[in-house]
C-alpha atoms as a PDB file:
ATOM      1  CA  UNK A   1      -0.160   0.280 -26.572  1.00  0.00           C
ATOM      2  CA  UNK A   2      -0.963   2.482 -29.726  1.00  0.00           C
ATOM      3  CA  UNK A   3       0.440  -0.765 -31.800  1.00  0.00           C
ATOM      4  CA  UNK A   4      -2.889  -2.614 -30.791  1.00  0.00           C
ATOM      5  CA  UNK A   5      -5.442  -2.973 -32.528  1.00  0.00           C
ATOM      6  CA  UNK A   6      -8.679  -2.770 -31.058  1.00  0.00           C
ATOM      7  CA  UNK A   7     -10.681  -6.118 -31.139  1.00  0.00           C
ATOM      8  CA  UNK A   8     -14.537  -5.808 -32.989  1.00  0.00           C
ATOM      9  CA  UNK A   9     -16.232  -8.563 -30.543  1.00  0.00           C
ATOM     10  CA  UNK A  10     -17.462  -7.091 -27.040  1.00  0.00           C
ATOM     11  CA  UNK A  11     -15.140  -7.497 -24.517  1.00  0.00           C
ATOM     12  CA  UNK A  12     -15.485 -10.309 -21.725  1.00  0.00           C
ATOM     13  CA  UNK A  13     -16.522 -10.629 -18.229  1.00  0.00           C
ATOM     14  CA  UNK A  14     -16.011 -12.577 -15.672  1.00  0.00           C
ATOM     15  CA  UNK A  15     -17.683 -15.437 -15.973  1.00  0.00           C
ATOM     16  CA  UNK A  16     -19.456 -14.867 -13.107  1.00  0.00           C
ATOM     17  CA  UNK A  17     -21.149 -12.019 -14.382  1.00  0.00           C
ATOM     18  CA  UNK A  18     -22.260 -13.643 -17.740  1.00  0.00           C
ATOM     19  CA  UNK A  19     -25.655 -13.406 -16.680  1.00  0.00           C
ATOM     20  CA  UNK A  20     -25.270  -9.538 -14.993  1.00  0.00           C
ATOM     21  CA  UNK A  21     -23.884  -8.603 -18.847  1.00  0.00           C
ATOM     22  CA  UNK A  22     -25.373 -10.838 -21.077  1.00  0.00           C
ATOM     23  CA  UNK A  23     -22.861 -11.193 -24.494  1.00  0.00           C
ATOM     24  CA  UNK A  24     -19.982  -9.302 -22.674  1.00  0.00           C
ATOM     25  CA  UNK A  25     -19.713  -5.316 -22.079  1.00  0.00           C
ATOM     26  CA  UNK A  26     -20.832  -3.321 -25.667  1.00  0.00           C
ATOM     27  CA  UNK A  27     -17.788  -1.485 -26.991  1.00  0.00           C
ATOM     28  CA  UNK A  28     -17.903   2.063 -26.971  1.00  0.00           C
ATOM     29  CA  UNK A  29     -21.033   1.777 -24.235  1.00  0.00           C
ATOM     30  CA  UNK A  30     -21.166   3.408 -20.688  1.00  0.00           C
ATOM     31  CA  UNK A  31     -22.019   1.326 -17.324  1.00  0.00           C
ATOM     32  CA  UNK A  32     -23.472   2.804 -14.375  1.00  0.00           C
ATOM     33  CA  UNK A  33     -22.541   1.117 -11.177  1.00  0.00           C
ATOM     34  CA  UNK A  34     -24.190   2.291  -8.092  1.00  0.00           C
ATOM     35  CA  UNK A  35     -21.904   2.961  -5.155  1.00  0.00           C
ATOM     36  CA  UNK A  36     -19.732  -0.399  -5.543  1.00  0.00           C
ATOM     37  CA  UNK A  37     -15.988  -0.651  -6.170  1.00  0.00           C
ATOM     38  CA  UNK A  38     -16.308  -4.103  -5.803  1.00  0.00           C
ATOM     39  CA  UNK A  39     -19.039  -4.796  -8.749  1.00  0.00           C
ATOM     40  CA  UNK A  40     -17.234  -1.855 -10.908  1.00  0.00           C
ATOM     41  CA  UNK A  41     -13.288  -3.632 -10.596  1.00  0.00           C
ATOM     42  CA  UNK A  42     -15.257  -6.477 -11.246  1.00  0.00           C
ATOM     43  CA  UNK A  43     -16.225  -5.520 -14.317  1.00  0.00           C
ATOM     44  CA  UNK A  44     -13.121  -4.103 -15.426  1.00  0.00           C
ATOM     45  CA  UNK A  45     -11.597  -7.023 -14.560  1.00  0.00           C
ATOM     46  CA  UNK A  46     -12.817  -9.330 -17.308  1.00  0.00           C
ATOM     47  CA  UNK A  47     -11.364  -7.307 -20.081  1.00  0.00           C
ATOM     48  CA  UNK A  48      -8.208  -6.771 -18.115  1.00  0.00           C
ATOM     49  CA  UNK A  49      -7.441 -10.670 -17.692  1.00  0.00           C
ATOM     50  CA  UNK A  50      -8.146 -11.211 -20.966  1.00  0.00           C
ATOM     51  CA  UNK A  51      -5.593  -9.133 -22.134  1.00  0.00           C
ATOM     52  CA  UNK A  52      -6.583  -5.484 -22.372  1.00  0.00           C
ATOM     53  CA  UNK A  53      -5.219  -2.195 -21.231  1.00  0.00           C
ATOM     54  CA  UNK A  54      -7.481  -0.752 -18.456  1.00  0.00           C
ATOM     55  CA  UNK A  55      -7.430   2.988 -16.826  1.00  0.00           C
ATOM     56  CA  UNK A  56      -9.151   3.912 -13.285  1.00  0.00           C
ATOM     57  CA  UNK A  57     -10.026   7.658 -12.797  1.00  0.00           C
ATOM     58  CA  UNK A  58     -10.875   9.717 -10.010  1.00  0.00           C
ATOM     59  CA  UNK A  59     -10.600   6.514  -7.233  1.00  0.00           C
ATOM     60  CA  UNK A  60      -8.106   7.034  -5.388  1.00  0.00           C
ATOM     61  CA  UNK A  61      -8.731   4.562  -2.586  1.00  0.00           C
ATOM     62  CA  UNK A  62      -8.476   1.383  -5.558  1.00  0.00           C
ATOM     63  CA  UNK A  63      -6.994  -1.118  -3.179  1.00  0.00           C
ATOM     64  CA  UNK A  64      -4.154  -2.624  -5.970  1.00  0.00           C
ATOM     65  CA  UNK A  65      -4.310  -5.881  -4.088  1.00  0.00           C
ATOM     66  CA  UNK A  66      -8.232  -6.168  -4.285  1.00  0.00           C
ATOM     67  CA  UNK A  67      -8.121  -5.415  -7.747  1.00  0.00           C
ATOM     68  CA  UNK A  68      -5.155  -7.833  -8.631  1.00  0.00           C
ATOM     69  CA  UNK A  69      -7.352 -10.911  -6.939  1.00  0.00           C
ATOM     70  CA  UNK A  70     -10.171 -10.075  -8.865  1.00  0.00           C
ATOM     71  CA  UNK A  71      -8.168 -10.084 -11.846  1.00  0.00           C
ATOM     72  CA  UNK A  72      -6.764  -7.072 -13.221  1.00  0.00           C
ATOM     73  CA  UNK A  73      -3.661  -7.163 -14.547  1.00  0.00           C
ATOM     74  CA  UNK A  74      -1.786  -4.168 -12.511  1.00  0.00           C
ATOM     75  CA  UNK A  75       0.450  -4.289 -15.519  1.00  0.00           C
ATOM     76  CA  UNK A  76      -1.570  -3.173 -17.921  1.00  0.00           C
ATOM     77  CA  UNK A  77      -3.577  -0.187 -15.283  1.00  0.00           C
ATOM     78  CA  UNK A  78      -3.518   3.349 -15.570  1.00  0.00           C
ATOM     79  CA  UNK A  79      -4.317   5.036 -12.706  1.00  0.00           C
ATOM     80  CA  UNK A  80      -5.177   8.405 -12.319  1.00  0.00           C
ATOM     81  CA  UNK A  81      -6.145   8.956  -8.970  1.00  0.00           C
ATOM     82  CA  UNK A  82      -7.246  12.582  -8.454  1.00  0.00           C
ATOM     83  CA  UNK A  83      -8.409  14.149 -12.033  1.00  0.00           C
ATOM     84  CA  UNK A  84     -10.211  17.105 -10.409  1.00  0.00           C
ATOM     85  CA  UNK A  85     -12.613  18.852 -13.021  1.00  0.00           C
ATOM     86  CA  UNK A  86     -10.062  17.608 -16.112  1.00  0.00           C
ATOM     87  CA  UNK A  87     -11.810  14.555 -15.985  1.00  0.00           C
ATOM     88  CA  UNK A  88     -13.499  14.704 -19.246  1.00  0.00           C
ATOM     89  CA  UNK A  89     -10.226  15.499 -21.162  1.00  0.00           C
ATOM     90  CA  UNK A  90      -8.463  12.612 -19.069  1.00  0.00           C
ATOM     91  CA  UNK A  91     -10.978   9.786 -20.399  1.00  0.00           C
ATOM     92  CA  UNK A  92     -11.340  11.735 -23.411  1.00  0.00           C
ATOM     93  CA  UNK A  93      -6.991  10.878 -24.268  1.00  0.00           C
ATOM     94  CA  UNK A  94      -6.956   7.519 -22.102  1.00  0.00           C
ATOM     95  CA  UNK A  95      -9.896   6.257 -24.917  1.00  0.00           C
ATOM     96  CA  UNK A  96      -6.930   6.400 -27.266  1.00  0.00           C
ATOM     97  CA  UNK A  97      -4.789   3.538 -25.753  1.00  0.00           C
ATOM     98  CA  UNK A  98      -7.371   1.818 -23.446  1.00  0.00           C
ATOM     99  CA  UNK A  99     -10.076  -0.993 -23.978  1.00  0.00           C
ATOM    100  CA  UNK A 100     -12.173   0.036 -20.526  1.00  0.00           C
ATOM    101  CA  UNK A 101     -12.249   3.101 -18.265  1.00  0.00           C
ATOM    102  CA  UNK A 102     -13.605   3.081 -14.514  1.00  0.00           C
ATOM    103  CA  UNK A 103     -14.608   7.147 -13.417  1.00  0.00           C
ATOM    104  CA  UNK A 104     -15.784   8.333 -10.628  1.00  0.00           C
ATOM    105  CA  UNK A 105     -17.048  11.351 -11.677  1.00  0.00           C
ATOM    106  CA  UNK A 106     -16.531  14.532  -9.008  1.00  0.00           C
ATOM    107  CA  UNK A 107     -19.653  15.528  -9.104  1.00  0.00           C
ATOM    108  CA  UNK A 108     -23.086  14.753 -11.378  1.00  0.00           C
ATOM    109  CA  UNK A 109     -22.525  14.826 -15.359  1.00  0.00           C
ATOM    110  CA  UNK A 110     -24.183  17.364 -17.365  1.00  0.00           C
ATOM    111  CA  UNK A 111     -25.705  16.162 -20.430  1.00  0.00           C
ATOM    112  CA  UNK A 112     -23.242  18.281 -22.563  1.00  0.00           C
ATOM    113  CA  UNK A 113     -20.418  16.554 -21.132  1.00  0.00           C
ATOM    114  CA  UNK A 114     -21.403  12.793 -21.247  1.00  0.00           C
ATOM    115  CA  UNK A 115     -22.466  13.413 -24.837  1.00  0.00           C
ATOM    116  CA  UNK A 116     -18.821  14.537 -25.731  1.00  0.00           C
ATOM    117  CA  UNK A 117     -17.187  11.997 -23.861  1.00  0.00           C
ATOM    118  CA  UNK A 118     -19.695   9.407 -25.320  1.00  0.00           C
ATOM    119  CA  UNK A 119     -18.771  10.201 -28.748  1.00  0.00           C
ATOM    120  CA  UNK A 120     -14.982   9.995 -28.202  1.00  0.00           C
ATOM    121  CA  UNK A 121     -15.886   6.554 -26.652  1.00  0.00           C
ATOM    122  CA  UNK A 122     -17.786   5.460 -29.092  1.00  0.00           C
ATOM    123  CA  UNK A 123     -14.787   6.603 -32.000  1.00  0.00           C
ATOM    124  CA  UNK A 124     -12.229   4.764 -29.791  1.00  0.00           C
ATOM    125  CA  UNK A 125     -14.888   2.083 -29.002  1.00  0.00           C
ATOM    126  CA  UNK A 126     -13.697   2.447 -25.409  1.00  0.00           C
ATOM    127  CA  UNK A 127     -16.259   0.834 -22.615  1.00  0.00           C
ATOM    128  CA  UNK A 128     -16.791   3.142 -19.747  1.00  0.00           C
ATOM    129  CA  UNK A 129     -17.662   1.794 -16.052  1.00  0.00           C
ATOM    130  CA  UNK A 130     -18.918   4.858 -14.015  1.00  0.00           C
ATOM    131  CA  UNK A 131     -19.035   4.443 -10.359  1.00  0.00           C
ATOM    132  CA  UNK A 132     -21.789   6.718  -9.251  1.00  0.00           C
ATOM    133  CA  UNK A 133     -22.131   7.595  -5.300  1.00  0.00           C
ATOM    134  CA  UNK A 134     -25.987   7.126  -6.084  1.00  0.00           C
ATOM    135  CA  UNK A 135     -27.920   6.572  -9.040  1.00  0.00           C
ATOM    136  CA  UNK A 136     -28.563   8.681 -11.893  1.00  0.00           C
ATOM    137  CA  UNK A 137     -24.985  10.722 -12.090  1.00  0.00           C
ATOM    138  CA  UNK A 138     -24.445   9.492 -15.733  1.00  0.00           C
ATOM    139  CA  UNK A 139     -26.979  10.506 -18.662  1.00  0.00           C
ATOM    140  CA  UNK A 140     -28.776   7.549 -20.163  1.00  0.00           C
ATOM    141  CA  UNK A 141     -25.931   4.627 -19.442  1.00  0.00           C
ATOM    142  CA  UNK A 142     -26.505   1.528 -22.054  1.00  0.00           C
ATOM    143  CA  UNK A 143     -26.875  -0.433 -18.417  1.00  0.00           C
ATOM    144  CA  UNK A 144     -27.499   0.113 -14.875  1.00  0.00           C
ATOM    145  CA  UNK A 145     -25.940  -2.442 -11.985  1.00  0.00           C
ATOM    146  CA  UNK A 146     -27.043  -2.088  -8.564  1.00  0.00           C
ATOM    147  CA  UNK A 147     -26.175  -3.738  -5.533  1.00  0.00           C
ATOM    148  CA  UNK A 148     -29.426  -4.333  -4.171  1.00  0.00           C
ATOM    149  CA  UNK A 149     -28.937  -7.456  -1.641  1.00  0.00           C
ATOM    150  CA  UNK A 150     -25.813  -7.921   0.275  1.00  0.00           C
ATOM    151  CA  UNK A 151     -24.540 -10.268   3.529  1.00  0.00           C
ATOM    152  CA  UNK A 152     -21.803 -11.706   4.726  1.00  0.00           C
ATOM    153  CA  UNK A 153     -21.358 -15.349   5.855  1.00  0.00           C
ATOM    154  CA  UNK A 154     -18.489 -16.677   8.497  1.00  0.00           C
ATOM    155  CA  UNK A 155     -20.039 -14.714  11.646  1.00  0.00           C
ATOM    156  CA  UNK A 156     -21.847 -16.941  14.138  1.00  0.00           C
ATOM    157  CA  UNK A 157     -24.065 -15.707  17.246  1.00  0.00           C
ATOM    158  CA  UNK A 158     -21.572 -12.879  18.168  1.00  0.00           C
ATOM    159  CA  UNK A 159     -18.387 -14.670  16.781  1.00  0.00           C
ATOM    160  CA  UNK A 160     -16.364 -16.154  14.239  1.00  0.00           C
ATOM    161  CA  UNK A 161     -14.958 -13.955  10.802  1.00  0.00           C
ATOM    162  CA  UNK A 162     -16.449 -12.338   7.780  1.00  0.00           C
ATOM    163  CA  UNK A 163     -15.441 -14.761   4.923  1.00  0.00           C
ATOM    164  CA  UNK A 164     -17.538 -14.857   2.484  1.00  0.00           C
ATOM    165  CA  UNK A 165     -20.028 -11.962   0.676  1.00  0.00           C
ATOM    166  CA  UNK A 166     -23.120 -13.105  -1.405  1.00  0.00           C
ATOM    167  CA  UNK A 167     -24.759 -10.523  -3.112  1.00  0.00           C
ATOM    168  CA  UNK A 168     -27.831  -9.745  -5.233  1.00  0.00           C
ATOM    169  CA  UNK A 169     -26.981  -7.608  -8.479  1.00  0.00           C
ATOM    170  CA  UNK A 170     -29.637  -5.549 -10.157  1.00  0.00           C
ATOM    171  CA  UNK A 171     -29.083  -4.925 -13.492  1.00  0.00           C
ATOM    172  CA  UNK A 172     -31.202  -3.087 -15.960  1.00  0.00           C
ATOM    173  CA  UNK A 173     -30.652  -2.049 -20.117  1.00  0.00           C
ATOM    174  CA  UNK A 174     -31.902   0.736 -21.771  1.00  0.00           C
ATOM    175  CA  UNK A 175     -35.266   0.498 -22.009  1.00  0.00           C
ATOM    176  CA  UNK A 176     -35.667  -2.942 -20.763  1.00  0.00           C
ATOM    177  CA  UNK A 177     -36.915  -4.593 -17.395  1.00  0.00           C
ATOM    178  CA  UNK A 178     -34.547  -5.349 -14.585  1.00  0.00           C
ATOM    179  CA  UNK A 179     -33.181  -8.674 -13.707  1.00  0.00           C
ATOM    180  CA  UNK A 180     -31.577  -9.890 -10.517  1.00  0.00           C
ATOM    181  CA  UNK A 181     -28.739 -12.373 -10.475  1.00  0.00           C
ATOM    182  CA  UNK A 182     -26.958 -13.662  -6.955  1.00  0.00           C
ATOM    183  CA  UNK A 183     -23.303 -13.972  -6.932  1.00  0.00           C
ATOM    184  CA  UNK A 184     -20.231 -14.148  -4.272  1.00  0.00           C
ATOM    185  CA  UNK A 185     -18.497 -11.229  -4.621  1.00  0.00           C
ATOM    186  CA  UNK A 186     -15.557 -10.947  -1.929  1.00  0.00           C
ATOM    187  CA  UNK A 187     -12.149  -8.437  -2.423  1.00  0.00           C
ATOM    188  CA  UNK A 188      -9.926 -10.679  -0.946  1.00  0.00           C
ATOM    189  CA  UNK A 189      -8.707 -13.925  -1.586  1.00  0.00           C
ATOM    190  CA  UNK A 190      -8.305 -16.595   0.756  1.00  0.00           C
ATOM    191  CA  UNK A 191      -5.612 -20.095  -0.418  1.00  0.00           C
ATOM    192  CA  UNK A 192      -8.339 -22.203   0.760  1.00  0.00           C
ATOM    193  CA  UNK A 193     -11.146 -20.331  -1.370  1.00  0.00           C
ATOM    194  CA  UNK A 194     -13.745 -22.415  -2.977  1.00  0.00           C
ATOM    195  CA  UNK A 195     -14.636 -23.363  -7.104  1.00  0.00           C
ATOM    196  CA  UNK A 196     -13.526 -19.991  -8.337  1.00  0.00           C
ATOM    197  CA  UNK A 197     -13.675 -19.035 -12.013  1.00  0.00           C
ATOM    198  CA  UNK A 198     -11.145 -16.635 -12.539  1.00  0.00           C
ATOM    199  CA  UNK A 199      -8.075 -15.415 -10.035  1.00  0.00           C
ATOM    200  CA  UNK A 200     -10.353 -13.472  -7.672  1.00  0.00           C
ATOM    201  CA  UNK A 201     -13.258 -14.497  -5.742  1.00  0.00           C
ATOM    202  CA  UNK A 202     -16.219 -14.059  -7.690  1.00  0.00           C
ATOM    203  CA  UNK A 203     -18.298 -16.972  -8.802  1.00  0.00           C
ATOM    204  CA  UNK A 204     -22.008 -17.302  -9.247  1.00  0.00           C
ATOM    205  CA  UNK A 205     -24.045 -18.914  -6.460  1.00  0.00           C
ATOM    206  CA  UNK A 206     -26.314 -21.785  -6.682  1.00  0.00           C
END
């Protein structure tokens, strides 16, 4: 892990989400994600399949078989499940040997802290998902992604099974407008699935 050297291009996403994160996620940046595990493995997923070592803080109910079909490599995963108020120093030494970082935080961040944690991000260019129970928990994030539509298709008038989950992403940069992009996001993976782009269910709808 320390043998690697850190790439200088930003790293990839799922195709899917091309259009959520135009150019691929900023090294070094912070993501908000607004009370979605889904969207946020999502997005750690892209730099995960592509090769990269990934950490997950502070989410301790990470389903490892979600997050495999999405694409992360479990391989290549550190998981720290229950960081308490350490947090800081834990993203603070996992920026050393990782490309991307998913936190929950505990509770809301104080300005001091995301500052400090920013700037060891930034040395280590480290990308930083934060999973927020509701928005606003991280100081000025380079982006915010919402979940703002959601439904499920499969179910009929009282019957049949959830199968498939189209949903409506909101995403918005500092300082710039909001745009809206619909994709299929679903955490499992069915041997009959659909066009899919990358091992996981995720593909942008038409």
């Amino acid at each position: 892990m320390e043998g690697t050297a850190p790439a200088r291009d930003p790293l990839p996403t799922l195709p899917a989400l091309s259009r959520v994160v135009p150019g691929g996620l900023l090294r070094g940046a912070t993501y908000e994600v607004a009370a979605s595990l889904s969207l946020s493995t999502a997005l750690l997923a892209g730099p995960s399949a592509a090769g990269g070592w990934c950490a997950v803080v502070g989410v301790p109910e990470l389903g490892a078989e979600a997050a495999a079909a999405l694409g992360v490599a479990l391989e290549r995963t550190i998981l720290v499940p229950s960081p308490g108020e350490h947090w800081p120093h834990v993203v603070g030494a996992l920026a050393d040997v990782t490309d991307a970082i998913l936190l929950r935080p505990p509770l809301a961040v104080r300005d001091g802290e995301a500052q400090r944690v920013a700037a060891r991000l930034r040395q280590h260019r480290t990308t930083l998902v934060v999973l927020a129970d509701r928005p606003g928990v991280w100081p000025r994030p380079q982006g915010r992604l919402e979940v703002s539509e959601s439904s499920w298709t499969g179910v009929g008038e009282g019957h049949g099974h959830l199968q498939r989950r189209r949903v409506t992403v909101s995403a918005t940069g500092r300082g710039g407008r909001p745009h809206r992009t619909p994709l299929w996001l679903d955490t499992m993976v069915e041997p009959d699935a659909p066009v899919v782009t990358l091992p996981g269910r995720l593909e942008v709808a038409s």
